[in-house]
Protein backbone atom coordinates (compact mmCIF):
# COMPACT_ATOMS: atom_id res chain seq x y z
CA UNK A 1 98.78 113.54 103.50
CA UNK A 2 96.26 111.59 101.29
CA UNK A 3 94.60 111.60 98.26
CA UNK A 4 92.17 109.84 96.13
CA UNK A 5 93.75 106.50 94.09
CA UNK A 6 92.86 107.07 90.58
CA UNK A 7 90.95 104.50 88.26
CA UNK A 8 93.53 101.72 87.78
CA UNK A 9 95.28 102.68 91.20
CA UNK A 10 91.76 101.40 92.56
CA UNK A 11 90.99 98.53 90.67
CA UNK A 12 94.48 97.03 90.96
CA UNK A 13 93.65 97.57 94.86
CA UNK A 14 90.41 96.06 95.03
CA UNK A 15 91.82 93.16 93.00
CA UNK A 16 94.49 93.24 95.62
CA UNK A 17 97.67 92.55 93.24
CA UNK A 18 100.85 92.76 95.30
CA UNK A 19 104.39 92.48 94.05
CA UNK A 20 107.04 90.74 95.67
CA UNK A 21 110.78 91.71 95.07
CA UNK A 22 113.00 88.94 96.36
CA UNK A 23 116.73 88.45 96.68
CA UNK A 24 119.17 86.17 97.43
CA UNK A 25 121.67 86.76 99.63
CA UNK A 26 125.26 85.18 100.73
CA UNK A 27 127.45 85.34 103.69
CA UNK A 28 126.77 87.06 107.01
CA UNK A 29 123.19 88.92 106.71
CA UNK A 30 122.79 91.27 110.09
CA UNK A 31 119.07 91.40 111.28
CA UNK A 32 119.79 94.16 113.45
CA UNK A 33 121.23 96.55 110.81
CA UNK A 34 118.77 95.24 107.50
CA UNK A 35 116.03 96.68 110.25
CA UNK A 36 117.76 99.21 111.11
CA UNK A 37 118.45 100.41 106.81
CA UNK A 38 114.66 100.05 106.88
CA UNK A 39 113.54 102.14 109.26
CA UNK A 40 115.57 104.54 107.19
CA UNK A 41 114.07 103.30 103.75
CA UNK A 42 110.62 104.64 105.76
CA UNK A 43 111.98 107.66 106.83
CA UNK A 44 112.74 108.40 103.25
CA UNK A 45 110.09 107.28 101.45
CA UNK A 46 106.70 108.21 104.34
CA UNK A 47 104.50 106.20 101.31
CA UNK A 48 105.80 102.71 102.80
CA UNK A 49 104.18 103.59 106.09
CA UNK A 50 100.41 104.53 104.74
CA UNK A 51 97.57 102.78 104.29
CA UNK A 52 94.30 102.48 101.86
CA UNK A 53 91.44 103.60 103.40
CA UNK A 54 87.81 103.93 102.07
CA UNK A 55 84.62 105.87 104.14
CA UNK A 56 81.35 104.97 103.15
CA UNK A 57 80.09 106.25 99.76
CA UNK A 58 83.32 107.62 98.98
CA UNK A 59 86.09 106.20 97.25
CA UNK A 60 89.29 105.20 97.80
CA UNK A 61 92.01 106.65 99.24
CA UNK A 62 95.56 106.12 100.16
CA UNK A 63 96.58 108.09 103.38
CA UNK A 64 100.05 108.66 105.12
CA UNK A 65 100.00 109.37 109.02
CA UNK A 66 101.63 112.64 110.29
CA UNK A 67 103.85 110.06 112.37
CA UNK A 68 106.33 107.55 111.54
CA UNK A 69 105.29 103.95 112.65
CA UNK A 70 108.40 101.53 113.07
CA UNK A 71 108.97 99.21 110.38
CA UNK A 72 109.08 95.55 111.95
CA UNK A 73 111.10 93.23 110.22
CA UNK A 74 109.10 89.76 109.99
CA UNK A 75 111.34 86.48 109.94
CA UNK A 76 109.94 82.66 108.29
CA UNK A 77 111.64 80.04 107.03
CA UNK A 78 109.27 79.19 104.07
CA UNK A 79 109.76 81.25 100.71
CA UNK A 80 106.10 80.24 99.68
CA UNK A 81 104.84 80.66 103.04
CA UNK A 82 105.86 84.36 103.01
CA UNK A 83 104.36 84.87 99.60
CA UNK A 84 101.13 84.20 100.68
CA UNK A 85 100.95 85.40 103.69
CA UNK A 86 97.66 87.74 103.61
CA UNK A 87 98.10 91.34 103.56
CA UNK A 88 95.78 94.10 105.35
CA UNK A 89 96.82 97.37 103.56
CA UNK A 90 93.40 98.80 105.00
CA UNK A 91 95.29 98.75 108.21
CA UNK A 92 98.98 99.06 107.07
CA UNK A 93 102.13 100.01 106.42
CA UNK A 94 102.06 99.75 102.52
CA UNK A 95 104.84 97.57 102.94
CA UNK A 96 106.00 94.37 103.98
CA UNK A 97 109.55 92.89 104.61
CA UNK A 98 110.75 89.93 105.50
CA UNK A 99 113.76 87.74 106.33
CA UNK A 100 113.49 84.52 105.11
CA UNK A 101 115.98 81.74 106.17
CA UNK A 102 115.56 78.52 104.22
CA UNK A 103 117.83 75.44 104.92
CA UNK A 104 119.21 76.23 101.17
CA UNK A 105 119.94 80.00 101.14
CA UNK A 106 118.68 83.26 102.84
CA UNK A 107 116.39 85.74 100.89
CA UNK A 108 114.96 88.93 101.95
CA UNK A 109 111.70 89.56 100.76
CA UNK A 110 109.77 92.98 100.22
CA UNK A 111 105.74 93.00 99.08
CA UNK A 112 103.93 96.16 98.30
CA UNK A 113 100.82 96.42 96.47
CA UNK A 114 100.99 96.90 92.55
CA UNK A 115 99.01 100.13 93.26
CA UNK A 116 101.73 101.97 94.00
CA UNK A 117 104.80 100.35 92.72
CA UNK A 118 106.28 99.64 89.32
CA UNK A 119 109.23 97.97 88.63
CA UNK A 120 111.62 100.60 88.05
CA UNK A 121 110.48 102.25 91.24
CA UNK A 122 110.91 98.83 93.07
CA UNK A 123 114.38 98.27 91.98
CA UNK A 124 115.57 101.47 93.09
CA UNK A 125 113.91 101.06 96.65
CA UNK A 126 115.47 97.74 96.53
CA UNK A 127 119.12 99.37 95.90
CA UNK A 128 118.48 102.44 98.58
CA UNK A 129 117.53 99.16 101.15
CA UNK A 130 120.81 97.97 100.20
CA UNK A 131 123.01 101.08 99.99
CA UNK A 132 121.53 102.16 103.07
CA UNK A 133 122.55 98.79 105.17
CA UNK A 134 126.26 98.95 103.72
CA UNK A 135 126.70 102.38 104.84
CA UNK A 136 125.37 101.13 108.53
CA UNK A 137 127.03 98.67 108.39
CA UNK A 138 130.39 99.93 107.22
CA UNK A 139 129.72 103.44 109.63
CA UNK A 140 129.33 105.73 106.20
CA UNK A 141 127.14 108.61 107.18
CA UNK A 142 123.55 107.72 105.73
CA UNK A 143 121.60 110.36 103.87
CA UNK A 144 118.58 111.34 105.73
CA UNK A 145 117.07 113.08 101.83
CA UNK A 146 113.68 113.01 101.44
CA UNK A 147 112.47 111.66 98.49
CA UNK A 148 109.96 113.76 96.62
CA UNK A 149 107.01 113.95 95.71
CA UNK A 150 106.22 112.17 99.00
CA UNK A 151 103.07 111.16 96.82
CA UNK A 152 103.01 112.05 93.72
CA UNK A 153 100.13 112.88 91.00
CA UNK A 154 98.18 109.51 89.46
CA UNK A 155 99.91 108.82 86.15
CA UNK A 156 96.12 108.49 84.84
CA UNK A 157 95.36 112.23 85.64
CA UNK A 158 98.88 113.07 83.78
CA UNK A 159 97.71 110.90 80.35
CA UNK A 160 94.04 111.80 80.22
CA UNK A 161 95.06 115.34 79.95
CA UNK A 162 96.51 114.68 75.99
CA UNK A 163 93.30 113.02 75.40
CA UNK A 164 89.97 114.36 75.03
CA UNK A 165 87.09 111.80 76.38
CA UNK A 166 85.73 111.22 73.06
CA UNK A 167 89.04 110.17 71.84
CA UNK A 168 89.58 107.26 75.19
CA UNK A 169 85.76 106.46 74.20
CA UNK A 170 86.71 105.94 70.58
CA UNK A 171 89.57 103.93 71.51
CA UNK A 172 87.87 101.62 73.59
CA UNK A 173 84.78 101.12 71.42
CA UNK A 174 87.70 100.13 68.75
CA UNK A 175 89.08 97.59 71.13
CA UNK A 176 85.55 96.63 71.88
CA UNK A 177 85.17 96.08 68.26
CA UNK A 178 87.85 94.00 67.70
CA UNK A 179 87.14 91.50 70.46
CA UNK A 180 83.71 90.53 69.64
CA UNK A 181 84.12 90.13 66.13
CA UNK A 182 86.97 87.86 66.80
CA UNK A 183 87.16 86.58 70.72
CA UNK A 184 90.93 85.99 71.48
CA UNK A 185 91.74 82.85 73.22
CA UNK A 186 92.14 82.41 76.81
CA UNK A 187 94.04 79.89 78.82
CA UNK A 188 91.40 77.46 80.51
CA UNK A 189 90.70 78.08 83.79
CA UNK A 190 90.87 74.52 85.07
CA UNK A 191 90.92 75.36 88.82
CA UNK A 192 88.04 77.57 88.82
CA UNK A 193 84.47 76.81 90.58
CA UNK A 194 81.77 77.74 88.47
CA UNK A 195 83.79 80.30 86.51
CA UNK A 196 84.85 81.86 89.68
CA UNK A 197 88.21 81.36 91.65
CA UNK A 198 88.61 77.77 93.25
CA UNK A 199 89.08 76.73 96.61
CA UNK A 200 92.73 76.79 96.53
CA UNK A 201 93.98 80.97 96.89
CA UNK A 202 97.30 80.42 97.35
CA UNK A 203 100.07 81.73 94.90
CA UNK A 204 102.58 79.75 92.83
CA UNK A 205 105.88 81.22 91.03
CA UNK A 206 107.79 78.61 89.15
CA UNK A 207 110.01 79.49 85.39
CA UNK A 208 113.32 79.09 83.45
CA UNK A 209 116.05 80.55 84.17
CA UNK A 210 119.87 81.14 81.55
CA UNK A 211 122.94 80.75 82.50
CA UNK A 212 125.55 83.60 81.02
CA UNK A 213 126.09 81.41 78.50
CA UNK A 214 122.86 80.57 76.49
CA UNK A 215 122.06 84.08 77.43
CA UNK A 216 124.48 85.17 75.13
CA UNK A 217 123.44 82.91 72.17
CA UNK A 218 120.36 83.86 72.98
CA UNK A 219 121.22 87.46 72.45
CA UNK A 220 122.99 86.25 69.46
CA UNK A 221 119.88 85.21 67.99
CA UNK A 222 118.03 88.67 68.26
CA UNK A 223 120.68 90.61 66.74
CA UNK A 224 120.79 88.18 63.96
CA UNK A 225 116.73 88.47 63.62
CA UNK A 226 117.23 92.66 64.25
CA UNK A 227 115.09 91.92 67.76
CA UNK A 228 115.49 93.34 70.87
CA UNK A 229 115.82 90.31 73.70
CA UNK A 230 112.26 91.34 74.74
CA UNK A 231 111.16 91.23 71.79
CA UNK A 232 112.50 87.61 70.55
CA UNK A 233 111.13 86.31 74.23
CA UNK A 234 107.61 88.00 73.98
CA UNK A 235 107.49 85.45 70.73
CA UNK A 236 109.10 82.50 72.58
CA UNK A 237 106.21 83.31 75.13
CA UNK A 238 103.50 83.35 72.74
CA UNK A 239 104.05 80.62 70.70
CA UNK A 240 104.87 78.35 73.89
CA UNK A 241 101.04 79.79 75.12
CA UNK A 242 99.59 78.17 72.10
CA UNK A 243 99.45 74.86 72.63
CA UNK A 244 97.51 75.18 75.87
CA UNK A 245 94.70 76.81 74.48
CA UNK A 246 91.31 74.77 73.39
CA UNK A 247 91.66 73.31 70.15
CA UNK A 248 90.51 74.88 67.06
CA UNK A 249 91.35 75.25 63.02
CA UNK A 250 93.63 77.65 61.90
CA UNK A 251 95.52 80.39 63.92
CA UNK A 252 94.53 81.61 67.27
CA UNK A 253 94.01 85.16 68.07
CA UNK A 254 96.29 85.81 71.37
CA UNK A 255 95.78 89.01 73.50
CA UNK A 256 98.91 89.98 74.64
CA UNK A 257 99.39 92.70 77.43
CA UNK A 258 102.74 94.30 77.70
CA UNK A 259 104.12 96.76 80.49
CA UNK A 260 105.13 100.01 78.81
CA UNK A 261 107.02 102.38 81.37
CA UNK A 262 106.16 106.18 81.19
CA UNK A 263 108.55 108.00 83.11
CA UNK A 264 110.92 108.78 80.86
CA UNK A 265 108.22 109.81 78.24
CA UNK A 266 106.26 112.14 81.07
CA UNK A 267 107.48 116.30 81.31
CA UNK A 268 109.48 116.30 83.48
CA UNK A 269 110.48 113.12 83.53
CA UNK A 270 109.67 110.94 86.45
CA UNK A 271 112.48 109.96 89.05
CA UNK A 272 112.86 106.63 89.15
CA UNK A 273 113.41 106.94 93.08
CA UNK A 274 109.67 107.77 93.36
CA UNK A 275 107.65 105.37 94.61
CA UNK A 276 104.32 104.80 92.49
CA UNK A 277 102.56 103.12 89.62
CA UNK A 278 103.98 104.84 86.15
CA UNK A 279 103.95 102.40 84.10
CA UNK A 280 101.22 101.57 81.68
CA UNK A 281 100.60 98.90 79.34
CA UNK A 282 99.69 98.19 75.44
CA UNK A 283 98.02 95.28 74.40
CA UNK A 284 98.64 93.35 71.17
CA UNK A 285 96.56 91.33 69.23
CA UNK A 286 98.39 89.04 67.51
CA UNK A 287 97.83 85.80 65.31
CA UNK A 288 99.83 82.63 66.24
CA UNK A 289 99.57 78.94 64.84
CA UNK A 290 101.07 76.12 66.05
CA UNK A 291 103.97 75.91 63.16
CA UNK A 292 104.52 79.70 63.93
CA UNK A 293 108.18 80.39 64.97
CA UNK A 294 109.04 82.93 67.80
CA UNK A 295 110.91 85.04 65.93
CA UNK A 296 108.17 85.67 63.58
CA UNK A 297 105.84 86.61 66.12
CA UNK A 298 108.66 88.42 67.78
CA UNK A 299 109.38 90.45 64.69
CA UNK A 300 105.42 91.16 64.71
CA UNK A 301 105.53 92.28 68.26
CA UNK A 302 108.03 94.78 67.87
CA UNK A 303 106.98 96.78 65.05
CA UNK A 304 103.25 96.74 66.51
CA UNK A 305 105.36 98.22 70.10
CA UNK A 306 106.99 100.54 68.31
CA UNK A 307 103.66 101.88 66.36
CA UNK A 308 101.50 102.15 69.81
CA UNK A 309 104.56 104.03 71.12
CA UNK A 310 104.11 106.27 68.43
CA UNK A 311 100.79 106.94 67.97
CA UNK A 312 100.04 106.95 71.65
CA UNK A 313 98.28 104.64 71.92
CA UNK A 314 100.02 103.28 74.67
CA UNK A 315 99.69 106.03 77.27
CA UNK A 316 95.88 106.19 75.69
CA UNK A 317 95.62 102.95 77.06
CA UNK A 318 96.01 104.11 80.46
CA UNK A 319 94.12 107.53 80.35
CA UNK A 320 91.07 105.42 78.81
CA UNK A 321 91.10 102.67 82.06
CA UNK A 322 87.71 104.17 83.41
CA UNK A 323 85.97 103.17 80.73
CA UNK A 324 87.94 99.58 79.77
CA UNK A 325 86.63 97.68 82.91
CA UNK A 326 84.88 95.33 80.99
CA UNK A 327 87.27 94.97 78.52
CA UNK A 328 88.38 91.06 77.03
CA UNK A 329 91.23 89.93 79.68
CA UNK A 330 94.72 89.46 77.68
CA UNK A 331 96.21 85.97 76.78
CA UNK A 332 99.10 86.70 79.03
CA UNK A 333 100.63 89.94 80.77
CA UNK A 334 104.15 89.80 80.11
CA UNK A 335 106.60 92.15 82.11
CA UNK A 336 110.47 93.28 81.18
CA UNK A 337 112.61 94.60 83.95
CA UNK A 338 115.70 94.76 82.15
CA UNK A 339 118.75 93.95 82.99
CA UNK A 340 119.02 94.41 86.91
CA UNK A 341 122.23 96.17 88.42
CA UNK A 342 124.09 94.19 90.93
CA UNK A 343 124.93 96.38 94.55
CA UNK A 344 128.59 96.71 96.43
CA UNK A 345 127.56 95.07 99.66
CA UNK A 346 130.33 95.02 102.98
CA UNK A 347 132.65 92.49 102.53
CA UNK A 348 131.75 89.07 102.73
CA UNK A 349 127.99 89.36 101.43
CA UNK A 350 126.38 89.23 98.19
CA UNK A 351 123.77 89.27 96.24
CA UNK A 352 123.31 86.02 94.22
CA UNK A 353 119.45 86.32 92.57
CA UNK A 354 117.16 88.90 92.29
CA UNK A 355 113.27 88.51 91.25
CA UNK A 356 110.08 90.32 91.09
CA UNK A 357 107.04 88.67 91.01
CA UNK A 358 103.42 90.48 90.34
CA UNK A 359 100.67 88.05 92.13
CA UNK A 360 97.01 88.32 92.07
CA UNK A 361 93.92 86.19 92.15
CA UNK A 362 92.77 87.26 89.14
CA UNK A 363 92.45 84.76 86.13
CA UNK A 364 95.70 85.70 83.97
CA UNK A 365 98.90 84.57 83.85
CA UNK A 366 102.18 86.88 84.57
CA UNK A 367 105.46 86.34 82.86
CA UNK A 368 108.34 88.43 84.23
CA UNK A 369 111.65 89.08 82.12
CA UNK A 370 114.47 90.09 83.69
CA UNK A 371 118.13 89.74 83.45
CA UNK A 372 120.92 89.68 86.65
CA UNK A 373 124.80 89.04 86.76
CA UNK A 374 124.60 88.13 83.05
CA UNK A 375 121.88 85.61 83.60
CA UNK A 376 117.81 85.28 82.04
CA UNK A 377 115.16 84.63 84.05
CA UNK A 378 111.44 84.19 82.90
CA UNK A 379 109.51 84.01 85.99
CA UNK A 380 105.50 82.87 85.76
CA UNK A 381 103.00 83.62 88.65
CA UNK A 382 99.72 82.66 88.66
CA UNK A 383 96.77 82.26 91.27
CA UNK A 384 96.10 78.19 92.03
CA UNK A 385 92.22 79.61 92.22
CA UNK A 386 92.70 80.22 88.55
CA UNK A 387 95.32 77.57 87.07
CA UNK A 388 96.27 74.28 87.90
CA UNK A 389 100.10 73.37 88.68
CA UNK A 390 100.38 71.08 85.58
CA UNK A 391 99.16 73.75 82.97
CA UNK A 392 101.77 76.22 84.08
CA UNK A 393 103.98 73.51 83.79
CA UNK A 394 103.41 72.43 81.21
CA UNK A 395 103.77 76.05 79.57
CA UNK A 396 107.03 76.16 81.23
CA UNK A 397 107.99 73.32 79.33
CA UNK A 398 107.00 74.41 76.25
CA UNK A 399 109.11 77.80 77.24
CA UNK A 400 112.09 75.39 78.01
CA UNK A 401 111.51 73.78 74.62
CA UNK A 402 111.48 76.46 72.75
CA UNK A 403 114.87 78.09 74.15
CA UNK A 404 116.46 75.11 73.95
CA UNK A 405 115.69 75.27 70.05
CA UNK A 406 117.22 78.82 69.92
CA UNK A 407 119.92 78.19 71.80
CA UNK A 408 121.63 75.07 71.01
């Protein structure tokens, strides 16, 4: 079974953007049986097993063989190690999993490539891995269910066709428009060589994390600005962006890309079970000075969401990728998960943290919301090619600041 990847299927490929799902776990973690609950994640779900492949002069393709390769479970002891260790999805499988045992705590670590995963379809792999090693390991019968479509239809193919092409051309020559008659500013890339990527291609996650507590207040605070949490953090991200840009007078234009997910809007609605890439993004343009406060810009970010949703210019976004290639990068691409659902687990093990974690040498910078047992986390990855350590500090501090402020 194969078929062609569509346009930003390919390009997320060739830039080869992976996502990592990560989790912490506690107590008594059976190698045997987690390999075991994966060779039945593969069984379910043949896309985990295939592999991109590209013949000469044509393009690219993802491809599942007829027969089921066995899913090796790789150990390390290194969490950052195992985040960049390189990936061949020319040869495959699709995915990657590994047990990691640090001195401090034990994770198990998954990595696909963004090309066919989103996050809603990651967390529910994530919770089949772990329903399916319970029932193993507590000797509940397993459900040997398919999960179809084995590979489903390119979410690009199912946008375009509410557009015509002189509509996505429209829209992008708008964008266009927009950029050059007022560039929005970019993050310096202070590790790049010559304006490409610098010598250093490893990746780096660091962030801020809430306890229950100041989550709540935090909470507090968006009700009492009528925000969602996203929104109210989208503006704590912004405004905490700001002061690492280059100087200049006046307010400075920020391009901010936000994940939008689809499935629910598509007909029929997409399972969430089903492993691909069905979530598209909308990108706001958005004025911030240094005095501005988040929930200002927060307030701004939500009504401009809620008018892309409506107009469609979100999913246009999407259908129109062919032809936004050489579009301005964002400020920042800025990803909610929501609030993650903790897993019964056999007695004696749990799950303490869960994180996902988009990484990519490209030059941008990736914040991931998400919230778990009544915790926030705000999770930045970037490529050391692009960014220097003490810049993404240094935004993390500005993040820390800023909460801080909101929740006293």
């Amino acid at each position: 079974m194969e078929r062609v990847l569509a346009p930003h299927e390919a390009a997320i490929a060739a830039a080869g953007v992976r996502v990592v799902l990560s989790c912490d776990v506690e107590g008594d973690l059976d190698d045997a049986v987690l390999a075991q609950a994966l060779t039945h994640l593969q069984e379910c779900t043949p896309l985990l097993t295939g592999k991109f492949t590209q013949d000469p002069g044509e393009p690219p393709r993802v491809r599942i063989a007829d027969e089921t390769p066995a899913q090796v479970l790789c150990h390390g002891d290194d969490f950052v190690k195992e985040i960049n260790t390189p990936l061949d999805w020319g040869q495959g499988p699709l995915l990657r999993a590994a047990l990691v045992r640090e001195r401090e705590r034990t994770r198990v670590v998954l990595s696909l490539p963004r090309a066919f995963v989103d996050g809603m379809s990651y967390l529910s792999l994530h919770h089949r891995l772990w329903d399916t090693y319970t029932s193993l390991a507590t000797g509940r019968p397993v459900s040997p269910a398919l999960i179809e479509p084995v590979l489903g239809p390119a979410l690009d193919d199912l946008l375009a066709a509410f557009f015509t092409p002189g509509e996505l051309q429209n829209f992008v020559a708008e964008r266009a428009r927009l950029d050059t008659e007022r560039p929005p500013a970019l993050v310096p890339a202070l590790a790049s060589d010559n304006g490409g990527p610098g010598p250093d291609m490893s990746f780096r996650i660091t962030g801020v994390d809430l306890d229950a507590s100041r989550c709540q207040r935090l909470v507090q605070c968006a009700r009492e600005a009528s925000l969602s949490v996203n929104a109210l953090v989208t503006g704590v991200l912004l405004t905490s962006l700001r002061p690492l840009l280059p100087a200049q007078n006046g307010p400075a234009r920020l391009l901010c890309t936000t994940a939008v997910d689809m499935r629910r809007r598509l007909t029929p609605p997409l399972p969430a079970e089903v492993l691909q890439s069905a979530a598209t993004t909308t990108t706001l343009r958005l004025e911030v000075s240094e005095d501005t406060h988040p929930v200002t810009v927060g307030q701004e970010v939500a009504a401009r969401l809620r008018a892309d949703l409506e107009s469609g210019a979100a999913a246009m976004e999407l259908a129109a990728f062919p032809y936004m290639l050489d579009q301005h990068p964002p400020s920042i691409v800025i990803t909610n998960v929501g609030t993650i659902a903790e897993i019964a687990l056999p007695q004696g093990l749990r799950i303490s943290d869960v994180r996902l974690a988009p990484l990519g040498h490209v030059p941008m910078i990736f914040a991931v919301v998400s919230r778990y047992r009544a915790r926030l986390a705000i999770d930045l990855t970037y490529s050391r090619a692009w960014y220097t350590d003490p810049q993404i500090r240094k935004l993390r501090d500005h993040i820390t600041a800023a909460l801080d402020r909101l929740t006293p």
